[in-house]
PDB file of N, CA and C in Angstrom:
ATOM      1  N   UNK A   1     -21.103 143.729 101.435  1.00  0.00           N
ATOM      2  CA  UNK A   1     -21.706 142.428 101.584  1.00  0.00           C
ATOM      3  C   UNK A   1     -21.869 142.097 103.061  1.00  0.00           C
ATOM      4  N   UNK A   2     -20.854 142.513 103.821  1.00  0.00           N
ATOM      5  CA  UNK A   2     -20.695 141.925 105.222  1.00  0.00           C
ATOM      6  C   UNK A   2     -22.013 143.412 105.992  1.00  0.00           C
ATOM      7  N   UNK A   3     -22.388 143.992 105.495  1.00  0.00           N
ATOM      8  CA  UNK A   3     -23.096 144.854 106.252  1.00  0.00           C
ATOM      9  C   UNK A   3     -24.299 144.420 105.891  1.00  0.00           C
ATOM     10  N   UNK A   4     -24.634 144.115 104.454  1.00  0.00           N
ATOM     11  CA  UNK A   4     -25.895 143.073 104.574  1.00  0.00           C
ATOM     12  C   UNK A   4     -26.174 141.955 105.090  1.00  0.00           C
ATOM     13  N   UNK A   5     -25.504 141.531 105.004  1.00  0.00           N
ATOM     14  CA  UNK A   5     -25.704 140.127 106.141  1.00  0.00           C
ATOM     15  C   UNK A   5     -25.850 140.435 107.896  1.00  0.00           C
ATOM     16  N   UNK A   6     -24.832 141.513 108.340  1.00  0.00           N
ATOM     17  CA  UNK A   6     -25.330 142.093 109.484  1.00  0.00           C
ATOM     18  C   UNK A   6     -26.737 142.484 109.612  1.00  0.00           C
ATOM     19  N   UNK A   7     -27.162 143.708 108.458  1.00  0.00           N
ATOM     20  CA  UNK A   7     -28.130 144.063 108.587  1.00  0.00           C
ATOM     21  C   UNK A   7     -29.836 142.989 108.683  1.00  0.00           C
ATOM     22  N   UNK A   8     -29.309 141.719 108.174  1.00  0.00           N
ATOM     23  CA  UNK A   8     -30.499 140.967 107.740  1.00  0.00           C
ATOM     24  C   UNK A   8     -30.476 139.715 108.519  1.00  0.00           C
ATOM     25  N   UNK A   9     -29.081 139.674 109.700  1.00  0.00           N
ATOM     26  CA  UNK A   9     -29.489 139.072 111.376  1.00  0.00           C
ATOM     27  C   UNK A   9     -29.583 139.701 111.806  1.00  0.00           C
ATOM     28  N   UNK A  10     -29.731 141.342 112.184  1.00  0.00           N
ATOM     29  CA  UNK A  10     -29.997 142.087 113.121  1.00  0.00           C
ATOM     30  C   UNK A  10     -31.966 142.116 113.133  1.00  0.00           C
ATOM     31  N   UNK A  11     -32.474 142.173 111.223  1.00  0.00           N
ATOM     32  CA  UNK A  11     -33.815 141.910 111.092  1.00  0.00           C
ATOM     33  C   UNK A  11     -34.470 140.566 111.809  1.00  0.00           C
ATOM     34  N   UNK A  12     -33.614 140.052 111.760  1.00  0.00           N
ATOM     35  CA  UNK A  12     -33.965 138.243 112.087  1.00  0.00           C
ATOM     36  C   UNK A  12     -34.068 138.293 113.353  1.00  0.00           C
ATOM     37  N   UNK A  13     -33.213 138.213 114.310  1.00  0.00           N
ATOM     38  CA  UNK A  13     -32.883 138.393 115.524  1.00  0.00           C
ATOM     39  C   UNK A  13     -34.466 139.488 116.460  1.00  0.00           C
ATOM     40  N   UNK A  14     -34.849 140.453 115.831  1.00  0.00           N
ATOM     41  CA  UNK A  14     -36.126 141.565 116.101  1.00  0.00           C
ATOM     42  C   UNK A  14     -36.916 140.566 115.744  1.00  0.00           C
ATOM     43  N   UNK A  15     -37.561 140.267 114.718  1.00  0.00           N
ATOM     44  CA  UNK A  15     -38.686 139.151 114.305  1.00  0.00           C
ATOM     45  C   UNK A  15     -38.689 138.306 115.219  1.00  0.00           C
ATOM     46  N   UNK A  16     -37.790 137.328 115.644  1.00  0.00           N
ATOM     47  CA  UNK A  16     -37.322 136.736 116.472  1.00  0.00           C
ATOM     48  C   UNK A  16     -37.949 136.591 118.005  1.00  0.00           C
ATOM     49  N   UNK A  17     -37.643 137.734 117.951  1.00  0.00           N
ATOM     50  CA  UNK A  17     -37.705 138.473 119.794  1.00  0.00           C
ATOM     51  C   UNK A  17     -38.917 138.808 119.972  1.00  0.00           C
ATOM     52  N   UNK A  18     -39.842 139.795 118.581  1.00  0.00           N
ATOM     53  CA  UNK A  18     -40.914 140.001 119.150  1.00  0.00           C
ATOM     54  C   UNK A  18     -41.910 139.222 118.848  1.00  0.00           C
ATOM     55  N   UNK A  19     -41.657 137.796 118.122  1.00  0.00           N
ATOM     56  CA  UNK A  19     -42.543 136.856 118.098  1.00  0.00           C
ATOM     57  C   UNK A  19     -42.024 135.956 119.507  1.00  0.00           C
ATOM     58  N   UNK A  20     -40.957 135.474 120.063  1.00  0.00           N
ATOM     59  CA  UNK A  20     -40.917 135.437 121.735  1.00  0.00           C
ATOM     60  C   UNK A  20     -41.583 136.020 122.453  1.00  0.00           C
ATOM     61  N   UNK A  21     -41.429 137.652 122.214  1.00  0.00           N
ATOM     62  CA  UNK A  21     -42.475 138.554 123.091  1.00  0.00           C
ATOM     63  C   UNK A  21     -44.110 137.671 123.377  1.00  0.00           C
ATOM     64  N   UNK A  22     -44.124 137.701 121.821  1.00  0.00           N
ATOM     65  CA  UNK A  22     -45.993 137.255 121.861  1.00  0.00           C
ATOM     66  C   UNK A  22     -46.419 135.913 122.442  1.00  0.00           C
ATOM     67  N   UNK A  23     -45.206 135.091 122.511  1.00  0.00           N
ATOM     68  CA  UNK A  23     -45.529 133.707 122.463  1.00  0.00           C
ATOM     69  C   UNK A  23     -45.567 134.096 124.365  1.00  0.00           C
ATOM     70  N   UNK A  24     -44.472 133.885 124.869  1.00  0.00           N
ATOM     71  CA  UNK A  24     -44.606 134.318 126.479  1.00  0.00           C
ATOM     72  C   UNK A  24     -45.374 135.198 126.891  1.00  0.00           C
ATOM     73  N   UNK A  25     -45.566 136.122 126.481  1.00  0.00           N
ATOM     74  CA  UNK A  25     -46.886 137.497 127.010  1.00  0.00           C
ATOM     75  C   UNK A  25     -48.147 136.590 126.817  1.00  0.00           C
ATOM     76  N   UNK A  26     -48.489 136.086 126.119  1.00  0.00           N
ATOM     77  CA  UNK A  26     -49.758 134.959 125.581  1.00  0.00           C
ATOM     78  C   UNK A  26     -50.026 133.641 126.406  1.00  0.00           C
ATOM     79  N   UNK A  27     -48.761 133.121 127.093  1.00  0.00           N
ATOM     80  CA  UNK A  27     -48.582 131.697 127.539  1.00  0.00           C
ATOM     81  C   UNK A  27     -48.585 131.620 129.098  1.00  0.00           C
ATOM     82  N   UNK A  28     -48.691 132.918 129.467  1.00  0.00           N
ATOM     83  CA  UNK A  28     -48.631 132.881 131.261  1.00  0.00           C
ATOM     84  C   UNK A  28     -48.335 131.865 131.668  1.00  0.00           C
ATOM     85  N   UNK A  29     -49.858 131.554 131.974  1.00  0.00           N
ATOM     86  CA  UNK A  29     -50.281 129.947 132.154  1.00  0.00           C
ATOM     87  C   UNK A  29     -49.411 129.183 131.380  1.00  0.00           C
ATOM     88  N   UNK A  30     -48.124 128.093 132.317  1.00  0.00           N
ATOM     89  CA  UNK A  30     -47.613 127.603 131.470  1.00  0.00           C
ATOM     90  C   UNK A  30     -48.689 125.884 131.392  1.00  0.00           C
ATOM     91  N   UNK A  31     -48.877 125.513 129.818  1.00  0.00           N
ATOM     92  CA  UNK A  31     -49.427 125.178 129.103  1.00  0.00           C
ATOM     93  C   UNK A  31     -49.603 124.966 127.811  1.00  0.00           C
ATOM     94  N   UNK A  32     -49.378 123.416 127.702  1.00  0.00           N
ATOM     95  CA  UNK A  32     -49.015 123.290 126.010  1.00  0.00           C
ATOM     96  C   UNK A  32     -50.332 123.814 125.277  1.00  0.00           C
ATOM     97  N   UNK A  33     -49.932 124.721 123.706  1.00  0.00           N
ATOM     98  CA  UNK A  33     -50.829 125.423 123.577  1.00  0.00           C
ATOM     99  C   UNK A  33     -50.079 125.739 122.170  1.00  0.00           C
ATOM    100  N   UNK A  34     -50.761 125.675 121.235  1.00  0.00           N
ATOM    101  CA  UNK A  34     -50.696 125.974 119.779  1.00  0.00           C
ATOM    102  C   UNK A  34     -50.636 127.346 119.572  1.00  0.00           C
ATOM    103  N   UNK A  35     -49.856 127.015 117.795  1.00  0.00           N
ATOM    104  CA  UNK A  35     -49.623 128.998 117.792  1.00  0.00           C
ATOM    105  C   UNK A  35     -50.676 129.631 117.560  1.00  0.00           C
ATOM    106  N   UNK A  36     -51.460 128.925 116.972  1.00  0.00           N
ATOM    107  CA  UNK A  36     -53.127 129.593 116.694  1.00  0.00           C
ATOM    108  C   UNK A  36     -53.842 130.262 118.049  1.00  0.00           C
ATOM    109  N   UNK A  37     -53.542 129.368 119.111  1.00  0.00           N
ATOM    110  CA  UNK A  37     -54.172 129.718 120.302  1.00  0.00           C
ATOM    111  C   UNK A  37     -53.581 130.898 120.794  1.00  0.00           C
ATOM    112  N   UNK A  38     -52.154 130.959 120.537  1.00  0.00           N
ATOM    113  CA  UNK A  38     -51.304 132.326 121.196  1.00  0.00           C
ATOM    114  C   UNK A  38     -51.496 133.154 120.351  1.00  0.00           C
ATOM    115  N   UNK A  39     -52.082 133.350 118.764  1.00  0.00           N
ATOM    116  CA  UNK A  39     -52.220 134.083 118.550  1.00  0.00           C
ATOM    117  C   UNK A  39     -53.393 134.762 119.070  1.00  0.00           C
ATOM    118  N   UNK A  40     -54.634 134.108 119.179  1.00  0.00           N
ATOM    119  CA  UNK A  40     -55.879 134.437 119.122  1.00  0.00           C
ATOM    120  C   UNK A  40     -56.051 135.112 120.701  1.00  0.00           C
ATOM    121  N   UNK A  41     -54.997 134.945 121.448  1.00  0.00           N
ATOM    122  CA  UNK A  41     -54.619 135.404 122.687  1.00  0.00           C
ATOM    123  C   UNK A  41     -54.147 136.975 122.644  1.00  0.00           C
ATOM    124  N   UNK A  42     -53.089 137.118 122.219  1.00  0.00           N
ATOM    125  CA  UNK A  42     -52.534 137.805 121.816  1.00  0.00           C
ATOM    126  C   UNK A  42     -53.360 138.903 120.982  1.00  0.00           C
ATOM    127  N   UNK A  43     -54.005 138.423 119.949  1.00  0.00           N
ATOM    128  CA  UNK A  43     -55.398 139.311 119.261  1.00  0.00           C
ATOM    129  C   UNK A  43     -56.087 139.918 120.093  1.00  0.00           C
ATOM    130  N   UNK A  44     -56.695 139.143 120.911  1.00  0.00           N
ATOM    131  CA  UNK A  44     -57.589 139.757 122.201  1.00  0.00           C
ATOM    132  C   UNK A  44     -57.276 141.120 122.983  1.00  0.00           C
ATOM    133  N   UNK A  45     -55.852 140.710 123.204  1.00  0.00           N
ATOM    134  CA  UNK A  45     -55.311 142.045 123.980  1.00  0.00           C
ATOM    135  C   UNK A  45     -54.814 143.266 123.176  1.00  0.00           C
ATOM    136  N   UNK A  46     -54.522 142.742 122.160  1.00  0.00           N
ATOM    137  CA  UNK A  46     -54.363 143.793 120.798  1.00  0.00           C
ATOM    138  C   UNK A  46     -52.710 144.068 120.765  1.00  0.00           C
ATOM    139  N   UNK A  47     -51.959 144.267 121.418  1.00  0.00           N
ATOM    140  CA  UNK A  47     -50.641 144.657 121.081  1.00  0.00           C
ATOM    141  C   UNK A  47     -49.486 144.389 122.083  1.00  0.00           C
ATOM    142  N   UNK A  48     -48.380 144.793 121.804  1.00  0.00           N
ATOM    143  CA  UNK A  48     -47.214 144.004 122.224  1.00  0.00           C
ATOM    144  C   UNK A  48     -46.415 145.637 122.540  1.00  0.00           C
ATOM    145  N   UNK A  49     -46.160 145.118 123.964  1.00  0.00           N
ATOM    146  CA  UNK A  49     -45.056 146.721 123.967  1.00  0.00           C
ATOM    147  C   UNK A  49     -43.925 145.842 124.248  1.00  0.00           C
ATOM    148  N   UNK A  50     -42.792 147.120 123.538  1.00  0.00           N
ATOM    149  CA  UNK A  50     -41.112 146.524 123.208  1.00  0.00           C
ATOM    150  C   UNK A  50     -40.380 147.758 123.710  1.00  0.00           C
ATOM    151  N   UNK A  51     -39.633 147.533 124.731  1.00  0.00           N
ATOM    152  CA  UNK A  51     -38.520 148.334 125.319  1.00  0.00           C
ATOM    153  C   UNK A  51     -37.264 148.330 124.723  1.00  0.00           C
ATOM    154  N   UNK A  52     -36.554 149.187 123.756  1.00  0.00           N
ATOM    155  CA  UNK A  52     -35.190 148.630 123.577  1.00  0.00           C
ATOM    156  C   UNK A  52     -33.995 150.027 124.074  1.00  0.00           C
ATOM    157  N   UNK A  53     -33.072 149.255 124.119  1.00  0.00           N
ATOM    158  CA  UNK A  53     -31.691 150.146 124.722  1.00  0.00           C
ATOM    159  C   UNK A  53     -31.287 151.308 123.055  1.00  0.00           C
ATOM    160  N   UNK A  54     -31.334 151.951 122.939  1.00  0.00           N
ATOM    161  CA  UNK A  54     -31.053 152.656 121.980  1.00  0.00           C
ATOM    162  C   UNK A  54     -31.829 152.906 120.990  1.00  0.00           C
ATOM    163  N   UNK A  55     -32.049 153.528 119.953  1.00  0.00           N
ATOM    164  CA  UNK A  55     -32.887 153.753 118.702  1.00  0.00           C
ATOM    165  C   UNK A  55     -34.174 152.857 118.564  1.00  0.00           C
ATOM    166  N   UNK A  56     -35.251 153.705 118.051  1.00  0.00           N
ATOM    167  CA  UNK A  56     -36.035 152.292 117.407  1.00  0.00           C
ATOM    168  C   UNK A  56     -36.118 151.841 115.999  1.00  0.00           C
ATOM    169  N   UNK A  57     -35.441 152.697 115.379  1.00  0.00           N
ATOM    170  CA  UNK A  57     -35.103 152.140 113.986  1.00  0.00           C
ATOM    171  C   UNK A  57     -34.571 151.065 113.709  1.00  0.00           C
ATOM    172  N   UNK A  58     -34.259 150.236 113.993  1.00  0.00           N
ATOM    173  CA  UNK A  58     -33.429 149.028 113.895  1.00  0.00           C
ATOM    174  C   UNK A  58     -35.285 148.040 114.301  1.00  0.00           C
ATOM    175  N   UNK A  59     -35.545 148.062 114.874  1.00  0.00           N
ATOM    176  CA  UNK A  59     -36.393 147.422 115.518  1.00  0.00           C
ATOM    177  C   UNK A  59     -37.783 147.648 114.269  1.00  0.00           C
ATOM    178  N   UNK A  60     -37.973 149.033 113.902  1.00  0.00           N
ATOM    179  CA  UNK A  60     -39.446 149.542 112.917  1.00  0.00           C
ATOM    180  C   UNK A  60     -40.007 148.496 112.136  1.00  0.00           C
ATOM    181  N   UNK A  61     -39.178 147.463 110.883  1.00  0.00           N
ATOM    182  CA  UNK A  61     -39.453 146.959 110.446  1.00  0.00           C
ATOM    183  C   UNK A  61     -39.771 145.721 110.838  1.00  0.00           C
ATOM    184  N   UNK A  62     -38.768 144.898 111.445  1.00  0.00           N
ATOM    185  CA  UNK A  62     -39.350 144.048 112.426  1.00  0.00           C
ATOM    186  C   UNK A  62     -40.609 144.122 113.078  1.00  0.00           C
ATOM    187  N   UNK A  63     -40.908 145.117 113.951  1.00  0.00           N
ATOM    188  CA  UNK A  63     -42.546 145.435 114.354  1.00  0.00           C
ATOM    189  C   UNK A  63     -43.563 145.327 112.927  1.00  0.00           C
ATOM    190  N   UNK A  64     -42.939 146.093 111.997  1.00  0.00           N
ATOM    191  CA  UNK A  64     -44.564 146.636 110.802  1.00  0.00           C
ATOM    192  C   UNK A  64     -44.378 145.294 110.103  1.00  0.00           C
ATOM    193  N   UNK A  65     -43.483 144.417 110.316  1.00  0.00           N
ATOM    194  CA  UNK A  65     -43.696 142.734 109.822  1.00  0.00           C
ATOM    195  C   UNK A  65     -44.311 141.907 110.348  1.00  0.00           C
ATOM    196  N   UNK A  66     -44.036 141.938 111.781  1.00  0.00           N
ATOM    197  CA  UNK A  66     -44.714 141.144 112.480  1.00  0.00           C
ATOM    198  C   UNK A  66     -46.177 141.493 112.904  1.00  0.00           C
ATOM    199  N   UNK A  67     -46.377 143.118 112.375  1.00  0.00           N
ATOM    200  CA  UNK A  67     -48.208 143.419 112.388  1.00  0.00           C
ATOM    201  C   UNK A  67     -48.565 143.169 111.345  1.00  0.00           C
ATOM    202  N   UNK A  68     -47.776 142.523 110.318  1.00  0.00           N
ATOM    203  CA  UNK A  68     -48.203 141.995 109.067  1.00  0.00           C
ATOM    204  C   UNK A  68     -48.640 140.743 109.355  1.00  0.00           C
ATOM    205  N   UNK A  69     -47.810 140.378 109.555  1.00  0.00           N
ATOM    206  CA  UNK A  69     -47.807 138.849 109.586  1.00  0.00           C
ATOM    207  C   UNK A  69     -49.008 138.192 110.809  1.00  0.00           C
ATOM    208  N   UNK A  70     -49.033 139.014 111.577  1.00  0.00           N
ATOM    209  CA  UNK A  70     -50.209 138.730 113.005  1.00  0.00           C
ATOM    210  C   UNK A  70     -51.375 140.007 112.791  1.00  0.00           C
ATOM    211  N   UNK A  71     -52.114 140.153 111.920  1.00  0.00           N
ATOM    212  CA  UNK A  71     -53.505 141.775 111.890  1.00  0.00           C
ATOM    213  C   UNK A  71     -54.119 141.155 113.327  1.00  0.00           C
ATOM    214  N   UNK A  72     -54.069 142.322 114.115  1.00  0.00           N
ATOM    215  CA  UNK A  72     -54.812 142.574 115.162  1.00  0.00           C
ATOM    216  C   UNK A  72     -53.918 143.217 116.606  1.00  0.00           C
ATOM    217  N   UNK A  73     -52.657 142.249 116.052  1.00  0.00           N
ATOM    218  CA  UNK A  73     -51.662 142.702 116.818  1.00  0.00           C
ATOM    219  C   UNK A  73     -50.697 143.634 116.837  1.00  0.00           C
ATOM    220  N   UNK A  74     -50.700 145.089 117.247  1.00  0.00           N
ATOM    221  CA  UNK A  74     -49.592 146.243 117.039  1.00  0.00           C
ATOM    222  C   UNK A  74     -48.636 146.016 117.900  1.00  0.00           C
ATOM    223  N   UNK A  75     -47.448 146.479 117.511  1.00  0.00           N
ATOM    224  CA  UNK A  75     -46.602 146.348 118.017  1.00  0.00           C
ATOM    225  C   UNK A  75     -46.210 148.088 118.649  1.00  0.00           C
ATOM    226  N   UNK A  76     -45.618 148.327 119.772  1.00  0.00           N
ATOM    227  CA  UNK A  76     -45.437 149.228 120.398  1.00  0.00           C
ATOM    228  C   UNK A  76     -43.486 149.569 120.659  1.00  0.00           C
ATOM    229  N   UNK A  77     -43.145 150.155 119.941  1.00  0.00           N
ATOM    230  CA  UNK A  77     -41.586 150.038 120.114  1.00  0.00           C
ATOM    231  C   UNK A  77     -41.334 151.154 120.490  1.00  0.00           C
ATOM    232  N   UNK A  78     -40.308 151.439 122.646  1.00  0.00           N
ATOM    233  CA  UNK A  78     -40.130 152.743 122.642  1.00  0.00           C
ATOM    234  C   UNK A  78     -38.631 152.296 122.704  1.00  0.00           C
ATOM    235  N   UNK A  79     -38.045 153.292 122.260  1.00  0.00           N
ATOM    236  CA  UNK A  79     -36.345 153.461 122.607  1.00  0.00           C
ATOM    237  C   UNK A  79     -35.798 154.159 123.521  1.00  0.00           C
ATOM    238  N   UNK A  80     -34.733 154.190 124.071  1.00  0.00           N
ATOM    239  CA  UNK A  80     -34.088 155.178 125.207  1.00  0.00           C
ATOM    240  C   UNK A  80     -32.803 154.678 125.769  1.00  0.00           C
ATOM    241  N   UNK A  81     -32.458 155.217 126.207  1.00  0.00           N
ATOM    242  CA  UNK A  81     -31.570 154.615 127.601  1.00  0.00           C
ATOM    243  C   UNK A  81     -31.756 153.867 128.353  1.00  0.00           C
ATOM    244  N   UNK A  82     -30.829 152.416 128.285  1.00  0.00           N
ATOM    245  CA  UNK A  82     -31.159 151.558 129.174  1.00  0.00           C
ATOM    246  C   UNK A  82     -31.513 151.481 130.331  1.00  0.00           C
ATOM    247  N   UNK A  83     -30.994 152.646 131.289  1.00  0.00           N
ATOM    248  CA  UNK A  83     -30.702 152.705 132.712  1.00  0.00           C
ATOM    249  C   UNK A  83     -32.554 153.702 132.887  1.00  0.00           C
ATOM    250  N   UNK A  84     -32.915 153.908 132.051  1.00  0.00           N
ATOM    251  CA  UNK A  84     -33.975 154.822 131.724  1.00  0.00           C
ATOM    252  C   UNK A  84     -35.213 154.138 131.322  1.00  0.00           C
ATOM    253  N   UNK A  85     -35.347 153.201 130.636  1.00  0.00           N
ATOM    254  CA  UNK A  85     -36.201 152.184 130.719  1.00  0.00           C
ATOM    255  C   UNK A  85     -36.067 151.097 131.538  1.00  0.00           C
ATOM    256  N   UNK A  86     -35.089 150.781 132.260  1.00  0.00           N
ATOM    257  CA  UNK A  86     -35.324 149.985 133.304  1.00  0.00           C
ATOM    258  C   UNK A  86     -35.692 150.692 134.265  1.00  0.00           C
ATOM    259  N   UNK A  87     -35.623 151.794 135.049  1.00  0.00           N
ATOM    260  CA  UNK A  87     -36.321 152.292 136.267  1.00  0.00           C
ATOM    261  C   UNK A  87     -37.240 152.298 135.658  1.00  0.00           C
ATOM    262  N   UNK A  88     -37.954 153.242 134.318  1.00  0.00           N
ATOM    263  CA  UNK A  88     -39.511 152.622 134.016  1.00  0.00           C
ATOM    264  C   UNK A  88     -39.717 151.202 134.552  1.00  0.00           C
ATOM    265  N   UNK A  89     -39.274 149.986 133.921  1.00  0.00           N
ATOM    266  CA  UNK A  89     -40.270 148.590 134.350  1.00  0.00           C
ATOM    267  C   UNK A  89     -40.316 148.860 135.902  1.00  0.00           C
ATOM    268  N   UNK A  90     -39.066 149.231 136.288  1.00  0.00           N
ATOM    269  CA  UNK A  90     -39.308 149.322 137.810  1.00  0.00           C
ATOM    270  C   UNK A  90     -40.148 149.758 138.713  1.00  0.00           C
ATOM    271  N   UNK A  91     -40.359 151.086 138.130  1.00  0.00           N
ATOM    272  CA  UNK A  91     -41.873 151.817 138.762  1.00  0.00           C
ATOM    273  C   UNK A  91     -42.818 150.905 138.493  1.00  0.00           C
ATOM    274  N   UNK A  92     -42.844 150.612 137.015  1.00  0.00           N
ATOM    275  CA  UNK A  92     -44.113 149.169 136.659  1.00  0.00           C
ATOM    276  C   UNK A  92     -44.004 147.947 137.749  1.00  0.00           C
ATOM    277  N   UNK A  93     -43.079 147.857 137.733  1.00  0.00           N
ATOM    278  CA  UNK A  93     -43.602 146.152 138.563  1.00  0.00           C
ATOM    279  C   UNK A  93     -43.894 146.816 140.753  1.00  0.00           C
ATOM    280  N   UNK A  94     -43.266 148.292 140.769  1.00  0.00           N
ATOM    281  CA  UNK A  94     -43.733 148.564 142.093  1.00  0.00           C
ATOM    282  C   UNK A  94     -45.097 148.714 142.372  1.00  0.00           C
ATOM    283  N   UNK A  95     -45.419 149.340 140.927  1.00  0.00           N
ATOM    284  CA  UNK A  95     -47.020 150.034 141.241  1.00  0.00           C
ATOM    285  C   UNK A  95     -48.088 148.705 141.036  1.00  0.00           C
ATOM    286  N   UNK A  96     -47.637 147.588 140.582  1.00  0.00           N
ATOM    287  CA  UNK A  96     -48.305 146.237 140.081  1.00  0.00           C
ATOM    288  C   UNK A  96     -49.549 146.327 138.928  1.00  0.00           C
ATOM    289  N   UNK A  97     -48.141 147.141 138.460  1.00  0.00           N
ATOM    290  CA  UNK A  97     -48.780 147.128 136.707  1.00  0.00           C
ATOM    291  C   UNK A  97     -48.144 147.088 135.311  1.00  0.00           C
ATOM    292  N   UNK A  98     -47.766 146.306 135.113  1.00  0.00           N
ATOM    293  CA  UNK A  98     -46.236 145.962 134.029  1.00  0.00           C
ATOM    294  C   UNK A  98     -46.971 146.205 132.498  1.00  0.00           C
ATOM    295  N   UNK A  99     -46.638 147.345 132.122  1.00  0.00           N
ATOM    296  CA  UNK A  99     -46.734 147.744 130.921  1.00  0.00           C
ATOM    297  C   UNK A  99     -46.108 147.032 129.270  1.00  0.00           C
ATOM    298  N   UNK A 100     -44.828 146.612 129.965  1.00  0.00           N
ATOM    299  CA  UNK A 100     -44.031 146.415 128.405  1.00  0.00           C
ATOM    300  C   UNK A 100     -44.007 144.916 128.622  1.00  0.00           C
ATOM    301  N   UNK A 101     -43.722 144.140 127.587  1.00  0.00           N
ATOM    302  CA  UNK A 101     -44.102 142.647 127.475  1.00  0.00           C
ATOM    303  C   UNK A 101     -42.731 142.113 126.926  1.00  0.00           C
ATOM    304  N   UNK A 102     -41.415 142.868 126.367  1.00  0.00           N
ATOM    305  CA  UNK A 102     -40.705 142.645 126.614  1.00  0.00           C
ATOM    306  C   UNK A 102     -39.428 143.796 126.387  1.00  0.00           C
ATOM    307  N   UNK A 103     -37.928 143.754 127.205  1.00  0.00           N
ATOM    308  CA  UNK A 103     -36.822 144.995 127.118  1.00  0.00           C
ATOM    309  C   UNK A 103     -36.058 144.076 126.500  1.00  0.00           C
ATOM    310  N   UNK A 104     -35.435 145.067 125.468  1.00  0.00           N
ATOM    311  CA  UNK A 104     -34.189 144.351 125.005  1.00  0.00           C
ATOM    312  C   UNK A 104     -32.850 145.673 125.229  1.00  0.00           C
ATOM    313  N   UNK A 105     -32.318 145.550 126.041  1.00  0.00           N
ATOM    314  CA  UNK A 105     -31.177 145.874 126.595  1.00  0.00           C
ATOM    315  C   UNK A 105     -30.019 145.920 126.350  1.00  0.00           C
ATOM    316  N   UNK A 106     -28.870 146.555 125.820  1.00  0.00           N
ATOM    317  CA  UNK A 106     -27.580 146.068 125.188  1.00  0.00           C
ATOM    318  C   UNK A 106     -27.223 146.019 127.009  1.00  0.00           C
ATOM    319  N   UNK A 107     -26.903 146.689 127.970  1.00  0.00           N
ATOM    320  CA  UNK A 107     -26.156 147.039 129.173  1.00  0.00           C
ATOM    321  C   UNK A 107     -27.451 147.234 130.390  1.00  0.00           C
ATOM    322  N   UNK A 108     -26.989 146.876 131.008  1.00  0.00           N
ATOM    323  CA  UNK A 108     -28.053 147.636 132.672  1.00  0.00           C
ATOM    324  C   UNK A 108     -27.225 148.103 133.336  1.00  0.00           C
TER     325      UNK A 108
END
């Protein structure tokens, strides 16, 4: 019982995050602005990249829900080593071109 309930805030918590992702990747411009508008934002550019610290299984369903729930928008989930995707953003934000829209990190 207690591992389902883990398992189904760990789902919550991903849904969560990568509908944050979309809403801030969408909202630059800060500006009050409806979800319709962030979506239709968000549509435009077509997809959402997601950095996380370990596996992307935990994360899969969360993504193929939230491309349910948003058609137009894919979701992009890579996994790795924290210390390993953060020098990635790093090269990204040197070269002034930031690829992922948001990292979720257990450690740096």
């Amino acid at each position: 019982m207690e591992y389902r309930f883990v398992a189904s805030l760990r789902h919550g918590l991903a849904h969560t995050a990568l509908l944050l992702a979309a809403l801030i990747h969408c909202a630059a411009p800060a500006r009050a602005q409806n979800l319709d508008a962030l979506y239709q934002k968000a549509k435009a550019e077509g997809s959402i990249v997601l950095y996380a610290g370990g596996p992307t299984a935990p994360w899969d369903t969360a993504a193929k829900d939230f491309s349910a729930r948003y058609p137009g928008v894919s979701v992009s989930v890579t996994g790795g080593f924290s210390n390993v995707l953060d020098a990635k953003i790093d090269a990204q934000l040197k070269g002034g071109k930031l690829e992922v829209d948001l990292a979720v990190f257990p450690t740096l």
